[in-house]
Protein backbone atom coordinates (compact mmCIF):
# COMPACT_ATOMS: atom_id res chain seq x y z
CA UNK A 1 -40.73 132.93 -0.90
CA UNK A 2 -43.14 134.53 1.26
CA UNK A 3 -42.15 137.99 2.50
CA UNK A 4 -43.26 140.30 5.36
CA UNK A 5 -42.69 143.45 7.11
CA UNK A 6 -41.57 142.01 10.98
CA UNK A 7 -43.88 143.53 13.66
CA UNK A 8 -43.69 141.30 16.61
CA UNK A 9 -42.98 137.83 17.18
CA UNK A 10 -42.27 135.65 20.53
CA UNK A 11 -41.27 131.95 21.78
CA UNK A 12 -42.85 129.97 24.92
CA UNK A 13 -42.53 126.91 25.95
CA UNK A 14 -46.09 126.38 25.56
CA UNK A 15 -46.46 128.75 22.28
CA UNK A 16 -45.03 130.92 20.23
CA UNK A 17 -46.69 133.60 17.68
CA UNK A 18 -45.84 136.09 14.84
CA UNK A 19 -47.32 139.25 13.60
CA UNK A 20 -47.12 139.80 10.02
CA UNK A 21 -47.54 143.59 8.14
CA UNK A 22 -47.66 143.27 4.35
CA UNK A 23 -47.33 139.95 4.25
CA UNK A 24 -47.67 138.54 0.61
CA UNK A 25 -45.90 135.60 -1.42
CA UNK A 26 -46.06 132.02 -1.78
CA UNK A 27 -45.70 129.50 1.67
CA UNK A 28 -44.15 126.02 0.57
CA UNK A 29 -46.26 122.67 1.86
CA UNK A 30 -44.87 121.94 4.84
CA UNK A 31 -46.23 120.44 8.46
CA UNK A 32 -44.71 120.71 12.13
CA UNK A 33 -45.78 118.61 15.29
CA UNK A 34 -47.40 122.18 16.78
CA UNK A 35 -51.61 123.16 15.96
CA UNK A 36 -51.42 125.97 13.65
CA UNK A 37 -53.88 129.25 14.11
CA UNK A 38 -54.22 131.75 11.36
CA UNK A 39 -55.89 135.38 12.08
CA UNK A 40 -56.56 137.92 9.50
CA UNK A 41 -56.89 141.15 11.23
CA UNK A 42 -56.59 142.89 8.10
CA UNK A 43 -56.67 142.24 4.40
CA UNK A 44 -56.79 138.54 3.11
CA UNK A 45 -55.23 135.21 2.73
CA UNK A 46 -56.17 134.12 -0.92
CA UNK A 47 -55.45 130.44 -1.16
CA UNK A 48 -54.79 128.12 1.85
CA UNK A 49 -54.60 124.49 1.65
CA UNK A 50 -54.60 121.99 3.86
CA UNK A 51 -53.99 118.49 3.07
CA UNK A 52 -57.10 118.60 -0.16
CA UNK A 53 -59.05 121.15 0.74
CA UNK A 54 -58.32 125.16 -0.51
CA UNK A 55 -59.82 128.05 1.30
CA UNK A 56 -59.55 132.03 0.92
CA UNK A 57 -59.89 134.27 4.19
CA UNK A 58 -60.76 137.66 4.78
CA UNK A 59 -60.81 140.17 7.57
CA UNK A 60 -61.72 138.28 10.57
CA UNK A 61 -61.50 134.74 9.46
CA UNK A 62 -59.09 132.21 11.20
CA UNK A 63 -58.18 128.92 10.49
CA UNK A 64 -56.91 125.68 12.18
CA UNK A 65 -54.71 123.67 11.10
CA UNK A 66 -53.83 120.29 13.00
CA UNK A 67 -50.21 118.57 13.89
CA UNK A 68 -48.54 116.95 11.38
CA UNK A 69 -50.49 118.02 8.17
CA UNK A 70 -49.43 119.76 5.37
CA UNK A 71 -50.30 122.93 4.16
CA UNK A 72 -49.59 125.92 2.31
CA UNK A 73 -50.93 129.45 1.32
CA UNK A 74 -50.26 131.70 -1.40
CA UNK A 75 -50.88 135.43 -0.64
CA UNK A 76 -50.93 138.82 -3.25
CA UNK A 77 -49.37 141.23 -1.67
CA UNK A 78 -51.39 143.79 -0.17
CA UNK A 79 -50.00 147.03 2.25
CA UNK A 80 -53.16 146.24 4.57
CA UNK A 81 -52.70 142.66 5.07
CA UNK A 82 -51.56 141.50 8.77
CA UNK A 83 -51.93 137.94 9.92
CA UNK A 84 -51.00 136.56 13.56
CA UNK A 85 -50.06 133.28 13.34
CA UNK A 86 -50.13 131.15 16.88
CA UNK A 87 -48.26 127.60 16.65
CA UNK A 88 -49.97 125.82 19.82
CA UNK A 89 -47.96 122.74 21.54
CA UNK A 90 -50.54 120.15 21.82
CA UNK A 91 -49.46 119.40 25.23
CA UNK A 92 -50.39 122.27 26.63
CA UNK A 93 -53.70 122.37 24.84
CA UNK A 94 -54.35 118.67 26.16
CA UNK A 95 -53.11 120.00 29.93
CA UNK A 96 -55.87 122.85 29.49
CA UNK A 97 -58.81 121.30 27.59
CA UNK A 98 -58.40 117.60 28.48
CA UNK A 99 -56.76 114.81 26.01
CA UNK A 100 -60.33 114.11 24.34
CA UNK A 101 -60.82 118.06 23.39
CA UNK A 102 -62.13 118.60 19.90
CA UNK A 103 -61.98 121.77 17.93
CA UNK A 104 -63.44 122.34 13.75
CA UNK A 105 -60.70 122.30 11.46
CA UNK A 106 -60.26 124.79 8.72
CA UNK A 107 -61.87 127.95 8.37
CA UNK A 108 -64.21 129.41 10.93
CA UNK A 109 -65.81 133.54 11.38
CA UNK A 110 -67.08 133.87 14.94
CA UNK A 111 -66.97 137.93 15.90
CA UNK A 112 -66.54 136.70 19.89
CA UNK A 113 -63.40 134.65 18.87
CA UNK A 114 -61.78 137.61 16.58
CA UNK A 115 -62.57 140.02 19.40
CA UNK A 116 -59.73 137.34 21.58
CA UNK A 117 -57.80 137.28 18.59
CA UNK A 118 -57.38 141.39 18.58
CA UNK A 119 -57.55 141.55 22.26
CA UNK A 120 -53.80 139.25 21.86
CA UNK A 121 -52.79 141.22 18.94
CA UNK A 122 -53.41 144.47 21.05
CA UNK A 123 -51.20 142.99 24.05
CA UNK A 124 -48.81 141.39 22.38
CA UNK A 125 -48.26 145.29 20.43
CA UNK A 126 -48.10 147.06 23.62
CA UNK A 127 -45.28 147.93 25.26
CA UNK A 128 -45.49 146.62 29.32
CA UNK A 129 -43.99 144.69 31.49
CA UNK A 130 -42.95 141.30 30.11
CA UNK A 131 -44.63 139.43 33.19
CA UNK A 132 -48.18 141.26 32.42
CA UNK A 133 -48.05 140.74 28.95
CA UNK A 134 -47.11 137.13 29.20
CA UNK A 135 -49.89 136.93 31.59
CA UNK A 136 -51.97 139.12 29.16
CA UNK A 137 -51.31 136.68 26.01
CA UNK A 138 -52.12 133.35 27.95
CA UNK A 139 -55.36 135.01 29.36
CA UNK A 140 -56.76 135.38 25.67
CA UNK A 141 -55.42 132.88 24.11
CA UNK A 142 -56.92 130.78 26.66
CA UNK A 143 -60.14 132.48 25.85
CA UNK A 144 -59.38 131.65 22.49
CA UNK A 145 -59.45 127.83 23.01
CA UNK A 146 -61.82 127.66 25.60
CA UNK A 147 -64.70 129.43 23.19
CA UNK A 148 -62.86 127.20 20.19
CA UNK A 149 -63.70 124.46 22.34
CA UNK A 150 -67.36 125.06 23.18
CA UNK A 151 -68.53 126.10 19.79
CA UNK A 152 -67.18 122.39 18.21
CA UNK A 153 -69.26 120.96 20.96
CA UNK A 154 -72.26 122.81 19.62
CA UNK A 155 -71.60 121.36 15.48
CA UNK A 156 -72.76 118.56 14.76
CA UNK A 157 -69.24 118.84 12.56
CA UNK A 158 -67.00 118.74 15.42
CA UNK A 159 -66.89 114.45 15.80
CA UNK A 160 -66.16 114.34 12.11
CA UNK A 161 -63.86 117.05 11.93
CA UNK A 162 -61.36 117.31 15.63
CA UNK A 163 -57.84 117.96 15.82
CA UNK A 164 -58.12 114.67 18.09
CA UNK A 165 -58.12 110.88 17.11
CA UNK A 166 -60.00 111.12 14.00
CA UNK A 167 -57.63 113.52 11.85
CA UNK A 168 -54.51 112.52 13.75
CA UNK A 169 -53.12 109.87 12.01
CA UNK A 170 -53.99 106.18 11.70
CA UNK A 171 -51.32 104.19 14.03
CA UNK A 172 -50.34 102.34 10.25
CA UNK A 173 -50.04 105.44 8.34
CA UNK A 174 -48.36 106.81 11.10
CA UNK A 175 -45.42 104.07 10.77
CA UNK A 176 -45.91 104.21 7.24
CA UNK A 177 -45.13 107.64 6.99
CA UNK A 178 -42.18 107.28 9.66
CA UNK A 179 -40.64 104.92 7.52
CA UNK A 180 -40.42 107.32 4.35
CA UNK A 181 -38.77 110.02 6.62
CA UNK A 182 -36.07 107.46 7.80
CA UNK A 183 -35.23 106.37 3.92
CA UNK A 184 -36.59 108.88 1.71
CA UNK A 185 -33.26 109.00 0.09
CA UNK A 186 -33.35 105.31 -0.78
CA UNK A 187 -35.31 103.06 -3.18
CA UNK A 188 -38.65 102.58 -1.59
CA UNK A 189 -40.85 100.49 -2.99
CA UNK A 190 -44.59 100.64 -2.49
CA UNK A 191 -44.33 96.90 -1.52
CA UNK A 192 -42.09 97.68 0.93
CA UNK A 193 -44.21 100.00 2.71
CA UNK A 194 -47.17 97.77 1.99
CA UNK A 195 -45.84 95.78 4.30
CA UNK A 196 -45.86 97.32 7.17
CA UNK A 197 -49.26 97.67 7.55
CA UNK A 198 -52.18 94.99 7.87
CA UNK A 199 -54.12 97.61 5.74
CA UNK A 200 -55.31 96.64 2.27
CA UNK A 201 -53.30 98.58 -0.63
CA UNK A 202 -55.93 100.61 -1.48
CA UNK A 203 -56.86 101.39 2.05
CA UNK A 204 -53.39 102.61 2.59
CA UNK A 205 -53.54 104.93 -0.44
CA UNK A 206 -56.73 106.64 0.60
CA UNK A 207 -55.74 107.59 3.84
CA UNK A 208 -52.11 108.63 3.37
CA UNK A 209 -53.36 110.77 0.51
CA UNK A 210 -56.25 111.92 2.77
CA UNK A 211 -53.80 113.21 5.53
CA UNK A 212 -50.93 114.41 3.65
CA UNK A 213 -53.29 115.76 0.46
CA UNK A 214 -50.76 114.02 -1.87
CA UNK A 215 -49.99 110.48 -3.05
CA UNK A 216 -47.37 108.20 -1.36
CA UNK A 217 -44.80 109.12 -4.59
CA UNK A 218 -45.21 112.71 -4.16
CA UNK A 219 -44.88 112.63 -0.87
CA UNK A 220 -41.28 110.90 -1.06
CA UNK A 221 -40.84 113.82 -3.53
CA UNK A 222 -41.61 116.44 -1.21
CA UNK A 223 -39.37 114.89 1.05
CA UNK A 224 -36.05 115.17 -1.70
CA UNK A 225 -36.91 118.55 -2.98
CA UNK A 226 -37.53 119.92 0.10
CA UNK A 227 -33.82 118.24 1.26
CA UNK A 228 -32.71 120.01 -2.01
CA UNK A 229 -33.47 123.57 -0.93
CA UNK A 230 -31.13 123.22 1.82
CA UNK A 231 -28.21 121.40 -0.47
CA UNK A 232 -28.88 124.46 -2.99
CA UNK A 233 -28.41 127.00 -0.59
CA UNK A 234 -26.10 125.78 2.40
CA UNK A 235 -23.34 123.89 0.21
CA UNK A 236 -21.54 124.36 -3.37
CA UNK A 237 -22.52 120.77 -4.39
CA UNK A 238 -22.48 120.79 -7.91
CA UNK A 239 -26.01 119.77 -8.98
CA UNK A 240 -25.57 115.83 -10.70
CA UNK A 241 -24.01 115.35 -7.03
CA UNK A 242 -26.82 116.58 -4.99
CA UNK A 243 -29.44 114.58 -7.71
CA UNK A 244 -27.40 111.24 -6.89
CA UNK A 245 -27.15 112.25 -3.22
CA UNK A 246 -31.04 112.59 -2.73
CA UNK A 247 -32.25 109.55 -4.64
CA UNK A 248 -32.70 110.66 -8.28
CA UNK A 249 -31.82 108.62 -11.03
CA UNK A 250 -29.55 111.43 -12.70
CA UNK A 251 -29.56 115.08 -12.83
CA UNK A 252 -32.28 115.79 -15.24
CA UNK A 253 -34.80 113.43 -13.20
CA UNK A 254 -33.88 115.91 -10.74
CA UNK A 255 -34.04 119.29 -12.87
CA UNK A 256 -37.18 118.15 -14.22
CA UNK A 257 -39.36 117.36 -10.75
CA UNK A 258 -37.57 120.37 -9.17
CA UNK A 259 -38.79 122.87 -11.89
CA UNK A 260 -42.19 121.09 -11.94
CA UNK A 261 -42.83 121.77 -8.18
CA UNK A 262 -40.95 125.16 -7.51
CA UNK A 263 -41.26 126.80 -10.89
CA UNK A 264 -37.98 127.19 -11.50
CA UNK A 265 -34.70 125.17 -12.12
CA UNK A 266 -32.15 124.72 -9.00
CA UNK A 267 -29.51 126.72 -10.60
CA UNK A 268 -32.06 129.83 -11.05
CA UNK A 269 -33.45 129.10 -7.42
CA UNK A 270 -29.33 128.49 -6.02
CA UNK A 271 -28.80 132.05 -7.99
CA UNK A 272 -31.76 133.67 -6.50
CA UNK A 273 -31.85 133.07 -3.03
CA UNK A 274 -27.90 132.62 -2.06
CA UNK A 275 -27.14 135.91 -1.57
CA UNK A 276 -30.33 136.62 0.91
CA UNK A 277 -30.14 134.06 3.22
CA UNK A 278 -31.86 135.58 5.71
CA UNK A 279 -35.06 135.02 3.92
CA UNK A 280 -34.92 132.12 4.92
CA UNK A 281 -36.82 132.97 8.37
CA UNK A 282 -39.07 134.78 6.45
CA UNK A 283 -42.19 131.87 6.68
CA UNK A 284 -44.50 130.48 8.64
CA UNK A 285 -42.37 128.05 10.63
């Protein structure tokens, strides 16, 4: 559970941010349909994955990440660490920078982009009137994206590597993977899914697992133990009844993957984390 000390956070229709003191813990894989950018004003971001590839962040790195792929971060807390996070509607990026706009994923150090990225931070702190400020937050984080944007024109990086076409998803894996998320909780078969695309088997494989950074089978995992967090905490299902009800063949299937991935069994994690609900907000998304 990652945990934070709340400085300053705020929703748009076009973008929404947070401000994190003392952040440290461990953030779940997860994705959302917003681009993700990470800012380490101060202190450091040990271990951040996206899809298969693992990077560590200091003062004055940021990072990308693009729509719909996972990712995850695990962080030793630190008193000096702060980290604004931006989640970026694509729309709006599209509207700004035109649909064929390509940025480098991952990690990237460029002292004129940080210098936008504390220039928001500095607004967004200040106390003003809410019409300035919003006017104060889109100026640099337009800056942001607009220097983003010019420097990935200047890599040679930037075709192979742009939150556009390439890295979005392949139309098949695209059904493929909006298939699992309609019957996760059934018994898919590979053939089943297979079969949806005109893609060879192997073909399929690579890319999914290229994407997501995990195999077709974990990923319908993910899927049911995520599902189970919610059963552990929000209801009193006993646990052989929330095993059956998200696809596993009995409770100790479910025991078993569930310790494997969170480190812990779902009685310690329903024991944990029911009485502090509100933690729940306490994460990236």
């Amino acid at each position: 559970m990652i945990k934070y000390k709340f400085v300053e956070a705020n929703v748009d229709a076009n973008f929404k941010y947070l401000i994190q003191k003392e952040i440290g813990g461990r953030i779940e894989p997860h994705w959302h349909n917003e681009i993700e950018l990470n800012y380490v004003k101060s202190g450091k971001i040990d271990y951040f994955q996206i899809s298969d590839r693992i990077y560590s962040l200091e003062k004055g790195d940021f990072i990308v990440v693009n729509s719909e792929v996972p990712h995850s971060a695990r962080i030793k807390y630190r008193k000096e660490n702060v980290v604004l996070t931006i989640f970026l509607v694509k729309s709006y990026m599209f509207s700004l920078l035109g649909r064929d706009s390509k940025f480098n994923l991952g990690k990237s150090n460029s002292k004129k982009i940080a210098t936008f990225f504390e220039d928001f931070i500095e607004v967004a702190n200040n106390e003003q009137n809410l019409i300035n400020k919003k006017m104060g937050l889109y100026g640099y984080l337009n800056l942001i994206l607009y220097e983003m944007y010019s420097k990935s024109k200047d890599t040679e990086s930037a075709g192979d590597e742009s939150l556009i076409q390439k890295k979005m998803m392949d139309k098949d894996i695209k059904v493929i993977k909006e298939f699992i998320d309609s019957h996760y909780l059934e018994d898919i078969s590979l053939d089943d899914l297979f079969s949806l695309s005109e893609l060879s088997e192997s073909k399929i494989r690579k890319e999914f697992k290229s994407v997501f950074g995990m195999t077709i089978y974990k990923y319908i995992l993910f899927r049911r133990l995520n599902d189970a967090k919610f059963q552990l905490l929000e209801t009193d299902l006993k646990i052989k009844d929330i095993a059956i009800q998200l696809g596993f063949y009995d409770a100790k299937s479910f025991i078993r993957n569930f310790k494997n991935y969170y480190k812990m069994t779902p009685q310690n994690f329903r024991k944990k984390n029911i009485g502090n609900k509100k933690n729940k907000n306490e994460n990236f998304d």
